[in-house]
PDB file of N, CA and C in Angstrom:
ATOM      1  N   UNK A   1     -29.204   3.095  71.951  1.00  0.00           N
ATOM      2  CA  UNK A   1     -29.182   4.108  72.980  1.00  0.00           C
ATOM      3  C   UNK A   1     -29.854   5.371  72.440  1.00  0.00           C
ATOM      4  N   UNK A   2     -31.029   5.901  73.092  1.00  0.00           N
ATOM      5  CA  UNK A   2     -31.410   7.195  72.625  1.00  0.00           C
ATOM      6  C   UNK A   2     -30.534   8.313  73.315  1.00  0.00           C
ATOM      7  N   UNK A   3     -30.454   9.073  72.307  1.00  0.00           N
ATOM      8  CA  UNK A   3     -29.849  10.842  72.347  1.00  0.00           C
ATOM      9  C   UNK A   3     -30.132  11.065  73.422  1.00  0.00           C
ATOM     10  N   UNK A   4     -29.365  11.342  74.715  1.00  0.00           N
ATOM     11  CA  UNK A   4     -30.583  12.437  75.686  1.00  0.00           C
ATOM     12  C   UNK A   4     -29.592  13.903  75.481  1.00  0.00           C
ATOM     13  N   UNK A   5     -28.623  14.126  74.978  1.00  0.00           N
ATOM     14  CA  UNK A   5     -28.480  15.325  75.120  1.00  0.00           C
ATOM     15  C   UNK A   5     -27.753  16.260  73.807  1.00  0.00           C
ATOM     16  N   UNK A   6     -27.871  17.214  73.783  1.00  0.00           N
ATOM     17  CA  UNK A   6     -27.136  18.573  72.516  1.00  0.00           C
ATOM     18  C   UNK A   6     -25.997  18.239  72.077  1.00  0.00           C
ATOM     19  N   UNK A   7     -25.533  17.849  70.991  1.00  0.00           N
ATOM     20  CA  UNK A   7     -24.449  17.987  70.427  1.00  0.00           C
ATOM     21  C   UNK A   7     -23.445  19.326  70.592  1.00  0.00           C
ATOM     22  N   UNK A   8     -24.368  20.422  70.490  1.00  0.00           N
ATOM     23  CA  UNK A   8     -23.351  21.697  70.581  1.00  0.00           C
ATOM     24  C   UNK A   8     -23.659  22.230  72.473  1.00  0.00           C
ATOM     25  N   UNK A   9     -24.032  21.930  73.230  1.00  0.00           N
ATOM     26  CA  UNK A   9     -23.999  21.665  74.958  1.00  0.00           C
ATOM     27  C   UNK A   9     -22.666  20.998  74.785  1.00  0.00           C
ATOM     28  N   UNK A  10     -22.736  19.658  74.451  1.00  0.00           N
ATOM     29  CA  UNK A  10     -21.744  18.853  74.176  1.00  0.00           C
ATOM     30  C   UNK A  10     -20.157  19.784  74.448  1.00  0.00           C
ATOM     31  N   UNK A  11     -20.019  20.290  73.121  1.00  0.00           N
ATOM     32  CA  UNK A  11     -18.637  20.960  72.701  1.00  0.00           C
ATOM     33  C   UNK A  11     -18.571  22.358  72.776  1.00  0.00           C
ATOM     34  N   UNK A  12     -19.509  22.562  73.638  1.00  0.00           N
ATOM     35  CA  UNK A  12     -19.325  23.953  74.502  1.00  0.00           C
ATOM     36  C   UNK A  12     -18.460  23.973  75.452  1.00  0.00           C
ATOM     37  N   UNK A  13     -18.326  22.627  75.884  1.00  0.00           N
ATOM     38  CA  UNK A  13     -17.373  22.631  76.908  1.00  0.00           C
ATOM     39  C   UNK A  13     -15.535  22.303  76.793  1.00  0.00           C
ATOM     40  N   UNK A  14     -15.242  23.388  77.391  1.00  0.00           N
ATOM     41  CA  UNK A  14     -13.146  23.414  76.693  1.00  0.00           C
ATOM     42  C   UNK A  14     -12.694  21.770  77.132  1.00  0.00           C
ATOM     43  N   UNK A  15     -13.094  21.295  77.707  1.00  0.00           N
ATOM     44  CA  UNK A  15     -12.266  19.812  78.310  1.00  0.00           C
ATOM     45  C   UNK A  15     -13.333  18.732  77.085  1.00  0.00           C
ATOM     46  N   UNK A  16     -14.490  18.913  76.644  1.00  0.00           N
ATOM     47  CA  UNK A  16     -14.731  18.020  75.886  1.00  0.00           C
ATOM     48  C   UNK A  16     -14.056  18.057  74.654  1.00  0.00           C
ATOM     49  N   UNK A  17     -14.033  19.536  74.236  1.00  0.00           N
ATOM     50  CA  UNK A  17     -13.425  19.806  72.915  1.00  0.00           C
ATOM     51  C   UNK A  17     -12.174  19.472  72.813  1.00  0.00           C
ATOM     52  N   UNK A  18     -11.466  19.446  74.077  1.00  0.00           N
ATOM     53  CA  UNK A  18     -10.030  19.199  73.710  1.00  0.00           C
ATOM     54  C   UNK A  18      -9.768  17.628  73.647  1.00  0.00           C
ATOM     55  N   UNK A  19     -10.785  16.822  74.137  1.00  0.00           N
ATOM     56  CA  UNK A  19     -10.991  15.069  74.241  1.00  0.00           C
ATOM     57  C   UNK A  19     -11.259  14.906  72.694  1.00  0.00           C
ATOM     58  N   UNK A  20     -12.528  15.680  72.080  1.00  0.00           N
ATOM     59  CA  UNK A  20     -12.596  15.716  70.550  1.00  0.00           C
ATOM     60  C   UNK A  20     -11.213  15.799  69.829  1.00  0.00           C
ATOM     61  N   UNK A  21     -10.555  16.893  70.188  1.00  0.00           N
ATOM     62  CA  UNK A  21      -8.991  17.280  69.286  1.00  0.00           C
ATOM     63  C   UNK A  21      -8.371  16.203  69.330  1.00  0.00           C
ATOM     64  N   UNK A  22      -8.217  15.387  70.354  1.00  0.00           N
ATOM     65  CA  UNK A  22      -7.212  14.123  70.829  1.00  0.00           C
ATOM     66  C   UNK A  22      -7.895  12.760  70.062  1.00  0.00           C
ATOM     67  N   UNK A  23      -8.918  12.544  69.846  1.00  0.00           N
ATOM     68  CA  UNK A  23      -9.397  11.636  69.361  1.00  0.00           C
ATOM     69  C   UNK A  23      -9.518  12.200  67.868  1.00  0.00           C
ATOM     70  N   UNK A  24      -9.312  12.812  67.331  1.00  0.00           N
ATOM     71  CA  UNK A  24      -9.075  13.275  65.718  1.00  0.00           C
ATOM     72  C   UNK A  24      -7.678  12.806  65.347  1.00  0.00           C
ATOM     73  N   UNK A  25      -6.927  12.434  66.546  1.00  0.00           N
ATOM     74  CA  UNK A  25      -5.568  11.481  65.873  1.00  0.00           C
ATOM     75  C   UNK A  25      -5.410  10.317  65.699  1.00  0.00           C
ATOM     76  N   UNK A  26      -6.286   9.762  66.892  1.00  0.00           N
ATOM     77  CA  UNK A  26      -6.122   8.477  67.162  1.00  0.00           C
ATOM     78  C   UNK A  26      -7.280   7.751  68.500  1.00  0.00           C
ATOM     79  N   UNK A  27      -7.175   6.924  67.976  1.00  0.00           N
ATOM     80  CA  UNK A  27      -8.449   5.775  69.270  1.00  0.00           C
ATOM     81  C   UNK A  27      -7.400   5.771  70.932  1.00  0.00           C
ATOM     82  N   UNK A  28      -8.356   6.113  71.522  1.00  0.00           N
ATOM     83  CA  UNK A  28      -7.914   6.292  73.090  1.00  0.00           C
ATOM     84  C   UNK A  28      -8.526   5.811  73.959  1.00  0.00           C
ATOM     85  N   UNK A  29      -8.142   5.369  75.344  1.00  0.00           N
ATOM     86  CA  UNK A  29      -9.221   4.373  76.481  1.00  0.00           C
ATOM     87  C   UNK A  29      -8.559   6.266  76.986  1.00  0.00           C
ATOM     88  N   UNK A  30     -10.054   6.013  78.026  1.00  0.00           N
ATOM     89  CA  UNK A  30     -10.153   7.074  79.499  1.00  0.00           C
ATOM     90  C   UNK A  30      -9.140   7.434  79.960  1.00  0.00           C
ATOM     91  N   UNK A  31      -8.011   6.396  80.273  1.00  0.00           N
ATOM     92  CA  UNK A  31      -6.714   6.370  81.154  1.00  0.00           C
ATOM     93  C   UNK A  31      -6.208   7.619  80.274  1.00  0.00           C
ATOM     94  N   UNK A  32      -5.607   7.134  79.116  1.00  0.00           N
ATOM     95  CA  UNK A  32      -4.761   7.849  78.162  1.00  0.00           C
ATOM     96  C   UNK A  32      -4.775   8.809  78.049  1.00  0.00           C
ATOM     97  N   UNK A  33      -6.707   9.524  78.190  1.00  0.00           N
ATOM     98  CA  UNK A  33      -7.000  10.886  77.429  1.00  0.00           C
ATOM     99  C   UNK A  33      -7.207  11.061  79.131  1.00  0.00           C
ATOM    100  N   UNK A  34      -7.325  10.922  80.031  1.00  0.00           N
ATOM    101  CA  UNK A  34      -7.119  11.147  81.501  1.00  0.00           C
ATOM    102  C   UNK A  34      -5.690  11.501  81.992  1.00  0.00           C
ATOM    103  N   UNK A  35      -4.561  11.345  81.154  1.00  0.00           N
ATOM    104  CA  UNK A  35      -3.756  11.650  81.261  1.00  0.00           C
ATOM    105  C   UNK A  35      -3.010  13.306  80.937  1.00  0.00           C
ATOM    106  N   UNK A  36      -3.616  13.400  80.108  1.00  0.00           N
ATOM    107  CA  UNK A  36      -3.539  14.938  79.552  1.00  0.00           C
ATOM    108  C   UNK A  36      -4.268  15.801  80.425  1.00  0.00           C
ATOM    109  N   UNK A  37      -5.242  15.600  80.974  1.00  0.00           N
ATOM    110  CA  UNK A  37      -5.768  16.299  82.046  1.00  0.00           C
ATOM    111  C   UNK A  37      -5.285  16.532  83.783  1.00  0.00           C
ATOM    112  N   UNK A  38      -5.818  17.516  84.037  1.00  0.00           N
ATOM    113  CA  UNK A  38      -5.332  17.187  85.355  1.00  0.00           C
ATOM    114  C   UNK A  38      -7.006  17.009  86.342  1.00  0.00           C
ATOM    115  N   UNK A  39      -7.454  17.236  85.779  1.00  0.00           N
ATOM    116  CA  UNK A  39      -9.079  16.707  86.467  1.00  0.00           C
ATOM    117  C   UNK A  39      -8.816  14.822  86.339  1.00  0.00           C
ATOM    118  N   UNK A  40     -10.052  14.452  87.854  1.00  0.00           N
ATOM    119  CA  UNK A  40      -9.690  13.284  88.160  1.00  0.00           C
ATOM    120  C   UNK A  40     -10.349  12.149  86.934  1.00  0.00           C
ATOM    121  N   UNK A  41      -9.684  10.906  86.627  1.00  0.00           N
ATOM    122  CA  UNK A  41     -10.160   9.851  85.852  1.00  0.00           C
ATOM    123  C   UNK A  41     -11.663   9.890  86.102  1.00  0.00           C
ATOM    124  N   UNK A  42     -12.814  10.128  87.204  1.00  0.00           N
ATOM    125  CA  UNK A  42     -14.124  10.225  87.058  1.00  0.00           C
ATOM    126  C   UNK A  42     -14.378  11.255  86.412  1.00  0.00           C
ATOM    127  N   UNK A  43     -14.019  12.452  86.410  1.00  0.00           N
ATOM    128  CA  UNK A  43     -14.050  13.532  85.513  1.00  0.00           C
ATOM    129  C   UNK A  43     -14.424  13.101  84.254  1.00  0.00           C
ATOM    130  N   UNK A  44     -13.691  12.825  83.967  1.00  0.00           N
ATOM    131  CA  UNK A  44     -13.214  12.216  82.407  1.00  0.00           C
ATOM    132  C   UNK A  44     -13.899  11.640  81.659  1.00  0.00           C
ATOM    133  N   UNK A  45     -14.268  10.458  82.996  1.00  0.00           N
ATOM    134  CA  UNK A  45     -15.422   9.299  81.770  1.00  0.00           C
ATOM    135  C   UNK A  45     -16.483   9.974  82.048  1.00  0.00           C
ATOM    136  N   UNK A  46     -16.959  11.004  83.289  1.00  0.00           N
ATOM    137  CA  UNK A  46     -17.933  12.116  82.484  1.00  0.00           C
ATOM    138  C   UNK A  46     -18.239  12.177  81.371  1.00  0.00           C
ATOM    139  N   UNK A  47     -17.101  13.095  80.897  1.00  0.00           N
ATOM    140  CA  UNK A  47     -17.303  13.747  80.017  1.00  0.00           C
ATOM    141  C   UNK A  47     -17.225  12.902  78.357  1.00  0.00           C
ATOM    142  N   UNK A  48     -16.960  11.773  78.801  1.00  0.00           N
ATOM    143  CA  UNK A  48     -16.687  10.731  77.345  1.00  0.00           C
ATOM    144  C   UNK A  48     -17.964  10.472  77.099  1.00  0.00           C
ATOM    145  N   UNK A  49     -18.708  10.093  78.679  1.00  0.00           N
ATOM    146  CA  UNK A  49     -20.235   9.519  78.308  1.00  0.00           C
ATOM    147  C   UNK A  49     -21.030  10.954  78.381  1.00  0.00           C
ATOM    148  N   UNK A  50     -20.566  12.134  78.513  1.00  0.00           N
ATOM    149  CA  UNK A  50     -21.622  12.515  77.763  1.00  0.00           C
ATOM    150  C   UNK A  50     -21.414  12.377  76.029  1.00  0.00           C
ATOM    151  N   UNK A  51     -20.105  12.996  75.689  1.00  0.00           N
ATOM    152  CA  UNK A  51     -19.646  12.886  74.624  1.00  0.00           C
ATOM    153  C   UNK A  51     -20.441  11.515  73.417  1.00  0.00           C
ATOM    154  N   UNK A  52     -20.232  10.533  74.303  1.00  0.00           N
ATOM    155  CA  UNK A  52     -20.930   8.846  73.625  1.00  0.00           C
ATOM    156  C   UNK A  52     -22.712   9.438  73.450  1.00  0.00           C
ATOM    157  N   UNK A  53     -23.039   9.681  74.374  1.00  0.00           N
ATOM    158  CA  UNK A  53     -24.414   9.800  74.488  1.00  0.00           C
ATOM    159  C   UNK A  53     -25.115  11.316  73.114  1.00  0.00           C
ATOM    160  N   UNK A  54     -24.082  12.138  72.944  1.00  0.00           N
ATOM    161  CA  UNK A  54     -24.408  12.891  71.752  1.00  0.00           C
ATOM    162  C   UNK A  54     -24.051  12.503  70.515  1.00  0.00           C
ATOM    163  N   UNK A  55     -23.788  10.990  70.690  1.00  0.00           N
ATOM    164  CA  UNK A  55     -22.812  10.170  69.339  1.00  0.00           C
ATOM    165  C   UNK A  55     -21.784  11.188  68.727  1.00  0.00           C
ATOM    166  N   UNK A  56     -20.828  11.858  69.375  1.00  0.00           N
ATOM    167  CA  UNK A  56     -19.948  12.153  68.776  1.00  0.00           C
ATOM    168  C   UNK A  56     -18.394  11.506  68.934  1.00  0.00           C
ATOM    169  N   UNK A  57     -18.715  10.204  69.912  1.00  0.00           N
ATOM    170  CA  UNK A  57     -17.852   9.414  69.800  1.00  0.00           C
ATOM    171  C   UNK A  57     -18.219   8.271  70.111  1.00  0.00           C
ATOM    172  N   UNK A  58     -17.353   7.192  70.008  1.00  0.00           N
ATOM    173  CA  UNK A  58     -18.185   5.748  69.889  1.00  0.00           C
ATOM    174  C   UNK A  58     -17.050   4.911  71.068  1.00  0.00           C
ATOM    175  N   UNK A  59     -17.523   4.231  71.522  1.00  0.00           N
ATOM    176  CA  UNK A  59     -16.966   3.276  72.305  1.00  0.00           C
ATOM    177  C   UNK A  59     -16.726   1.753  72.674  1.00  0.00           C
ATOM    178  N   UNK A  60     -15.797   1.437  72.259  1.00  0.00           N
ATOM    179  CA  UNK A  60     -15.453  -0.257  71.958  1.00  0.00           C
ATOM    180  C   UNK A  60     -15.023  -0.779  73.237  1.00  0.00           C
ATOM    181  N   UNK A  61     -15.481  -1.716  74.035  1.00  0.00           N
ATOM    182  CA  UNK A  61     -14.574  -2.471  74.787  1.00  0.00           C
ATOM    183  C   UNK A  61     -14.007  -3.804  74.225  1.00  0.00           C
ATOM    184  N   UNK A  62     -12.747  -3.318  74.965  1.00  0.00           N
ATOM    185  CA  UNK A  62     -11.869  -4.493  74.583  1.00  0.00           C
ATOM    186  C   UNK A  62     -11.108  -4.889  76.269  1.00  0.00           C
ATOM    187  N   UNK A  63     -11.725  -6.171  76.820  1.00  0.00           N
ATOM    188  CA  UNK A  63     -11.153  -6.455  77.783  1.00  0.00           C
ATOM    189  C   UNK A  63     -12.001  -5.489  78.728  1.00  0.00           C
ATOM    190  N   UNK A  64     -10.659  -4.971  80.152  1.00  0.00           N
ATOM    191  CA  UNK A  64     -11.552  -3.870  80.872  1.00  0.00           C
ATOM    192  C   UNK A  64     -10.771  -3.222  80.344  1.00  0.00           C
ATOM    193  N   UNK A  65     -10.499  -2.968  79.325  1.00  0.00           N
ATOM    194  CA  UNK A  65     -10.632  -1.499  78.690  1.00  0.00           C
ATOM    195  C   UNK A  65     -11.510  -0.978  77.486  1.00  0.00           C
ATOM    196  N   UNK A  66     -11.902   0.382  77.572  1.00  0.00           N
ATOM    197  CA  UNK A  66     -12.776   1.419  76.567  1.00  0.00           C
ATOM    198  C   UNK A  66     -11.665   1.899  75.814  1.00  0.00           C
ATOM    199  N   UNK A  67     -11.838   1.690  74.527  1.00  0.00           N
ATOM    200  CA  UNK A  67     -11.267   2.510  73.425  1.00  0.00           C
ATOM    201  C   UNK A  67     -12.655   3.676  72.850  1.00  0.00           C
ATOM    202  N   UNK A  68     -11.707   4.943  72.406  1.00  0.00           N
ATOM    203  CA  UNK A  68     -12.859   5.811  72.138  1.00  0.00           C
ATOM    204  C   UNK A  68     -12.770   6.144  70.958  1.00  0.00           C
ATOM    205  N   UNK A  69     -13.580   6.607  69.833  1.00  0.00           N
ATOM    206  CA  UNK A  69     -12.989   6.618  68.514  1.00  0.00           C
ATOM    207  C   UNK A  69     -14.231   8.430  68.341  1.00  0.00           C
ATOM    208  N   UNK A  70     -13.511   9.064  67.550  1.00  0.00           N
ATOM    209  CA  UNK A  70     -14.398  10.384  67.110  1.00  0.00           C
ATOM    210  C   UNK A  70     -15.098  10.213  66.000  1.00  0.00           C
ATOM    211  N   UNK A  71     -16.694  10.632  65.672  1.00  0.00           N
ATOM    212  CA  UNK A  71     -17.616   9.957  64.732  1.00  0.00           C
ATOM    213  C   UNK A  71     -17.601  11.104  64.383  1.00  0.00           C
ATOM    214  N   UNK A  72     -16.697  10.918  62.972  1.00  0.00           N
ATOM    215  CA  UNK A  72     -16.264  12.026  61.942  1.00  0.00           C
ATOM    216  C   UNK A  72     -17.212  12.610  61.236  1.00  0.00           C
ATOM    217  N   UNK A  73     -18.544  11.839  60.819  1.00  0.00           N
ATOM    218  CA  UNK A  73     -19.751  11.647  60.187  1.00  0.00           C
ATOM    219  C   UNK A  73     -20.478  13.131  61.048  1.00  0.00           C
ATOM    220  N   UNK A  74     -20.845  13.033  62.414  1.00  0.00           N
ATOM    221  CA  UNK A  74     -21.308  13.562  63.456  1.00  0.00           C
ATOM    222  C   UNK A  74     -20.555  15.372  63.457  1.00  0.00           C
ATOM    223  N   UNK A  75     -19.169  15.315  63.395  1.00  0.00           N
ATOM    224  CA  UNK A  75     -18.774  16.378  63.310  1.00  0.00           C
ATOM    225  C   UNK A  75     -18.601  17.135  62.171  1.00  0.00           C
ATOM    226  N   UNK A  76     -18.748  16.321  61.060  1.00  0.00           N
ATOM    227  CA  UNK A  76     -19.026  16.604  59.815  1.00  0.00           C
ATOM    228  C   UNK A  76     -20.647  17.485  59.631  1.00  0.00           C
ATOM    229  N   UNK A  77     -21.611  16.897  60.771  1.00  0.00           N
ATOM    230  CA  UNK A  77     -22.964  17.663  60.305  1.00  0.00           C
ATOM    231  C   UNK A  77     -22.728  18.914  61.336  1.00  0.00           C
ATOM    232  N   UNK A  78     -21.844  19.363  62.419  1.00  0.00           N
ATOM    233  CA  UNK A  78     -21.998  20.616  63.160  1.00  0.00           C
ATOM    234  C   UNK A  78     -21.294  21.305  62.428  1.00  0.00           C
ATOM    235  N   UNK A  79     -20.172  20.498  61.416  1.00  0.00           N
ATOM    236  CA  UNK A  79     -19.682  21.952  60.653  1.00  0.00           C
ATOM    237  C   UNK A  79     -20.739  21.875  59.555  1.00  0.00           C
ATOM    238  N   UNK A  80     -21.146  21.267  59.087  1.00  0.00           N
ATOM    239  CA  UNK A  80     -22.483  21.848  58.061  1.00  0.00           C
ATOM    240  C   UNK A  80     -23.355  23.136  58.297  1.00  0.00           C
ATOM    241  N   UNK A  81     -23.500  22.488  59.904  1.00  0.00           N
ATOM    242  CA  UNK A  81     -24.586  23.790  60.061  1.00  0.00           C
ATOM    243  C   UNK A  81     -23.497  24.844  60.384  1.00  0.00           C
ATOM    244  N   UNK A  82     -22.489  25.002  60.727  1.00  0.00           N
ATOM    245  CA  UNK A  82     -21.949  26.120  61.219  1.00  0.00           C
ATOM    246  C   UNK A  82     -21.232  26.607  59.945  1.00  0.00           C
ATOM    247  N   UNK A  83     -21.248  26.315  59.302  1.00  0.00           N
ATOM    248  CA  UNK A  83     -20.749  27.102  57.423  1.00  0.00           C
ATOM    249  C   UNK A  83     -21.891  27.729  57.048  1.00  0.00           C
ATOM    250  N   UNK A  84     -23.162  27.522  57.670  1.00  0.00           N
ATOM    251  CA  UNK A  84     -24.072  28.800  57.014  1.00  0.00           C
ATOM    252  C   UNK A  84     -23.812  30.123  57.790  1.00  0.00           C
ATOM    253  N   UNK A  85     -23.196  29.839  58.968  1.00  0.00           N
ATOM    254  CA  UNK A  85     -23.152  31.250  59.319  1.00  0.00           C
ATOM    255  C   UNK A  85     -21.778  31.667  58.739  1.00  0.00           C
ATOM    256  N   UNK A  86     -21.020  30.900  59.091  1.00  0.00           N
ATOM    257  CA  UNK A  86     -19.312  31.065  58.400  1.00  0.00           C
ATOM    258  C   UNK A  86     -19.965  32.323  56.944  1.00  0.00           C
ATOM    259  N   UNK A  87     -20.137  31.519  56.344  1.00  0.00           N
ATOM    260  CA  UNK A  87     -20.761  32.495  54.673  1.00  0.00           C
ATOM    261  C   UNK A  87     -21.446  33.988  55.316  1.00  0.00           C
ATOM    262  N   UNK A  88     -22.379  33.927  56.458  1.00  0.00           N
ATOM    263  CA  UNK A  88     -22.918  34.691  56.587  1.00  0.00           C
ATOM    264  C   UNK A  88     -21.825  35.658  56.676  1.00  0.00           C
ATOM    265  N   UNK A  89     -21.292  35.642  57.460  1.00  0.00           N
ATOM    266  CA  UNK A  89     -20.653  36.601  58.588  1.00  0.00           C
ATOM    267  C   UNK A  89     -18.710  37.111  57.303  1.00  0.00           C
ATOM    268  N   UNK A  90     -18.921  36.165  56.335  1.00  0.00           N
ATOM    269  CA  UNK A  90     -17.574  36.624  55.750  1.00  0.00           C
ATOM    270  C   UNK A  90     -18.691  37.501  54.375  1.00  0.00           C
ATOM    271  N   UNK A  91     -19.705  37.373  54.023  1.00  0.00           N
ATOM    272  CA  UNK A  91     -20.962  38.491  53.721  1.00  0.00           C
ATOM    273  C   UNK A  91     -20.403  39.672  54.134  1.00  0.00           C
ATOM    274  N   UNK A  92     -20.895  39.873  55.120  1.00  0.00           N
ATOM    275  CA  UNK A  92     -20.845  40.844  56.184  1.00  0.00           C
ATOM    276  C   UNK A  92     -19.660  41.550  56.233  1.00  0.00           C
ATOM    277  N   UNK A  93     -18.522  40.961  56.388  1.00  0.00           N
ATOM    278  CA  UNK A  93     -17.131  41.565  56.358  1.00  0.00           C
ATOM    279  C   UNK A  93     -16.654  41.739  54.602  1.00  0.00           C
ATOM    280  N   UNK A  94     -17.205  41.532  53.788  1.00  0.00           N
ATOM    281  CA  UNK A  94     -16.875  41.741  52.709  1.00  0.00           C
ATOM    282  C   UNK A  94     -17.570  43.520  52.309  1.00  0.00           C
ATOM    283  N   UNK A  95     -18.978  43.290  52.651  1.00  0.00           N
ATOM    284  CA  UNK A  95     -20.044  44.441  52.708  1.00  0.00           C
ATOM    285  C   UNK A  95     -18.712  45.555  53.578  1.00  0.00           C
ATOM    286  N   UNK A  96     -18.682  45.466  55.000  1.00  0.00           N
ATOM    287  CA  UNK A  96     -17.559  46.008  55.455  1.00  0.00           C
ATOM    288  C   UNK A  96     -16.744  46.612  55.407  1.00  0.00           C
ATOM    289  N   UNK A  97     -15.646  45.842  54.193  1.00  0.00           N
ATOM    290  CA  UNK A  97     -14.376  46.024  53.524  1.00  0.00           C
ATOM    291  C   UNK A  97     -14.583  47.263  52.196  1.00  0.00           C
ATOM    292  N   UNK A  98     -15.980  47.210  51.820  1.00  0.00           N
ATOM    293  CA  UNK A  98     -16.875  47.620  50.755  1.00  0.00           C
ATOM    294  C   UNK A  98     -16.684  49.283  50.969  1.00  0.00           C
ATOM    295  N   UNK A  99     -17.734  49.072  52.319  1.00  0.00           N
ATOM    296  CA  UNK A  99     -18.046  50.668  52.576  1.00  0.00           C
ATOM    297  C   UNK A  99     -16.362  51.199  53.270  1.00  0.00           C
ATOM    298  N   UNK A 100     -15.767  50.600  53.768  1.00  0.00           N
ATOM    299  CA  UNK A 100     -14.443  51.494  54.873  1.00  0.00           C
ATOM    300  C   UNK A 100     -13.766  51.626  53.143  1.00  0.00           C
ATOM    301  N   UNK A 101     -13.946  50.856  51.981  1.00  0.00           N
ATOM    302  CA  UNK A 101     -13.171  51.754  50.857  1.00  0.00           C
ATOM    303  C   UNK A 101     -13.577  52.449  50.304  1.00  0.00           C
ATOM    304  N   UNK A 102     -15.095  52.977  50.284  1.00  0.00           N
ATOM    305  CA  UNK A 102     -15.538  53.871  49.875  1.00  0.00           C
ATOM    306  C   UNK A 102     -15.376  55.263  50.717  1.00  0.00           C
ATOM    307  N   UNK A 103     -15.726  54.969  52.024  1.00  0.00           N
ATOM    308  CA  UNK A 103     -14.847  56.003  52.557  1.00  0.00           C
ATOM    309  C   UNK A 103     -14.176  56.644  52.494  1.00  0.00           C
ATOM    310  N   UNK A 104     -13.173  55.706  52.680  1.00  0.00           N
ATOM    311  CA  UNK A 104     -11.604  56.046  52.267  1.00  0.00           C
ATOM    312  C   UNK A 104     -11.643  56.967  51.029  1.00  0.00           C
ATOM    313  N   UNK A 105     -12.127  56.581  50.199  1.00  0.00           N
ATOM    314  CA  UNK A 105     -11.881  57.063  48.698  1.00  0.00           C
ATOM    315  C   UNK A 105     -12.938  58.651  48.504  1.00  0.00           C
ATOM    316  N   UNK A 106     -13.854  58.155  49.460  1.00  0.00           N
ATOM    317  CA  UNK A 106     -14.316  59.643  49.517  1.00  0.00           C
ATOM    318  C   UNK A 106     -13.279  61.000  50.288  1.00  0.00           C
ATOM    319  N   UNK A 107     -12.990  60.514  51.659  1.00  0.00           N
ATOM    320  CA  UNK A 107     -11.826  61.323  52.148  1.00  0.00           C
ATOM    321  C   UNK A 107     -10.697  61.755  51.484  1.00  0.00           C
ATOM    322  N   UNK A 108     -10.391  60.874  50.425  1.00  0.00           N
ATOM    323  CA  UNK A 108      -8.925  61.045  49.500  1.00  0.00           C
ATOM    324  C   UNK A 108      -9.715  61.991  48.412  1.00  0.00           C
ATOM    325  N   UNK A 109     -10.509  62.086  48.010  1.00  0.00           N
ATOM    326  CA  UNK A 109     -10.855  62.782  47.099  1.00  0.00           C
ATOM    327  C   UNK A 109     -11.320  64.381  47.490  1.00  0.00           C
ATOM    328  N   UNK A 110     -11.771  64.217  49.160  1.00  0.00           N
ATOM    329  CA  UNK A 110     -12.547  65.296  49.650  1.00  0.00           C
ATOM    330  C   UNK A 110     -11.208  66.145  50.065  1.00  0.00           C
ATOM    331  N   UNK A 111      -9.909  65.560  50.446  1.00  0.00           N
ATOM    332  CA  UNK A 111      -8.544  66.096  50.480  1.00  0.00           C
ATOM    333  C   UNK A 111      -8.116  66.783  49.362  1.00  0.00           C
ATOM    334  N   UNK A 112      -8.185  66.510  48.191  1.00  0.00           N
ATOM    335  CA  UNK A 112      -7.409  66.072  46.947  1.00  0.00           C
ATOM    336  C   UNK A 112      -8.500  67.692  46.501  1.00  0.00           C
ATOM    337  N   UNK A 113      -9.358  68.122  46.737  1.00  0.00           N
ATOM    338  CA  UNK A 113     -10.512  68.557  46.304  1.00  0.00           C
ATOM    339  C   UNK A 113     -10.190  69.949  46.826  1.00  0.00           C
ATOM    340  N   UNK A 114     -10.019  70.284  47.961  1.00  0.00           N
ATOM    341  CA  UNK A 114      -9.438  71.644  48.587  1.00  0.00           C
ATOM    342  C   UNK A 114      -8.323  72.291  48.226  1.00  0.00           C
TER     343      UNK A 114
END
């Protein structure tokens, strides 16, 4: 099956992400994880096949039922890319933490000084 769509489109969306959370415990058919929702069972396998179609989950039939499993591998590479900014941005708040104590330490001194 080729890719047709974004991995992070994908898990932009709050009802896919929370199908992701549920399948990080355990293998689920539509019904099951249709159950936690209150959007209708077509809803659902929506959102599984888009989910399948960005391979971030895989799908077994057994019988007429779909079991869904989360491709740990797959979510393993969006947090890859999303730890370069993670680093970036705790950079940034460190730089931050840097100058508001220099501040500080200038004001305590510019007090201390009069």
């Amino acid at each position: 099956m080729k890719l047709r769509r974004d991995p992070f489109q994908a898990i932009a969306d709050p009802t896919r992400r929370a199908i992701l959370v549920m399948l990080a415990s355990q293998t689920m058919t539509a019904g099951d994880i249709a159950e936690n929702f209150d959007a209708a069972r077509p809803t659902i396998s929506k959102h599984l096949r888009i989910l399948n179609e960005c391979d971030l989950v895989t799908s077994k039939q057994d019988g007429r039922e779909i079991h869904y499993n989360l491709k740990v591998d797959k979510i393993k590479e969006i947090d890859l890319w999303l730890a370069q900014f993670k680093k970036i941005w705790e950079d940034r708040f460190d730089n931050l933490d840097r100058y508001l104590e220099k501040l500080q330490k200038e004001r305590n001194n510019g007090k201390n000084g009069k």
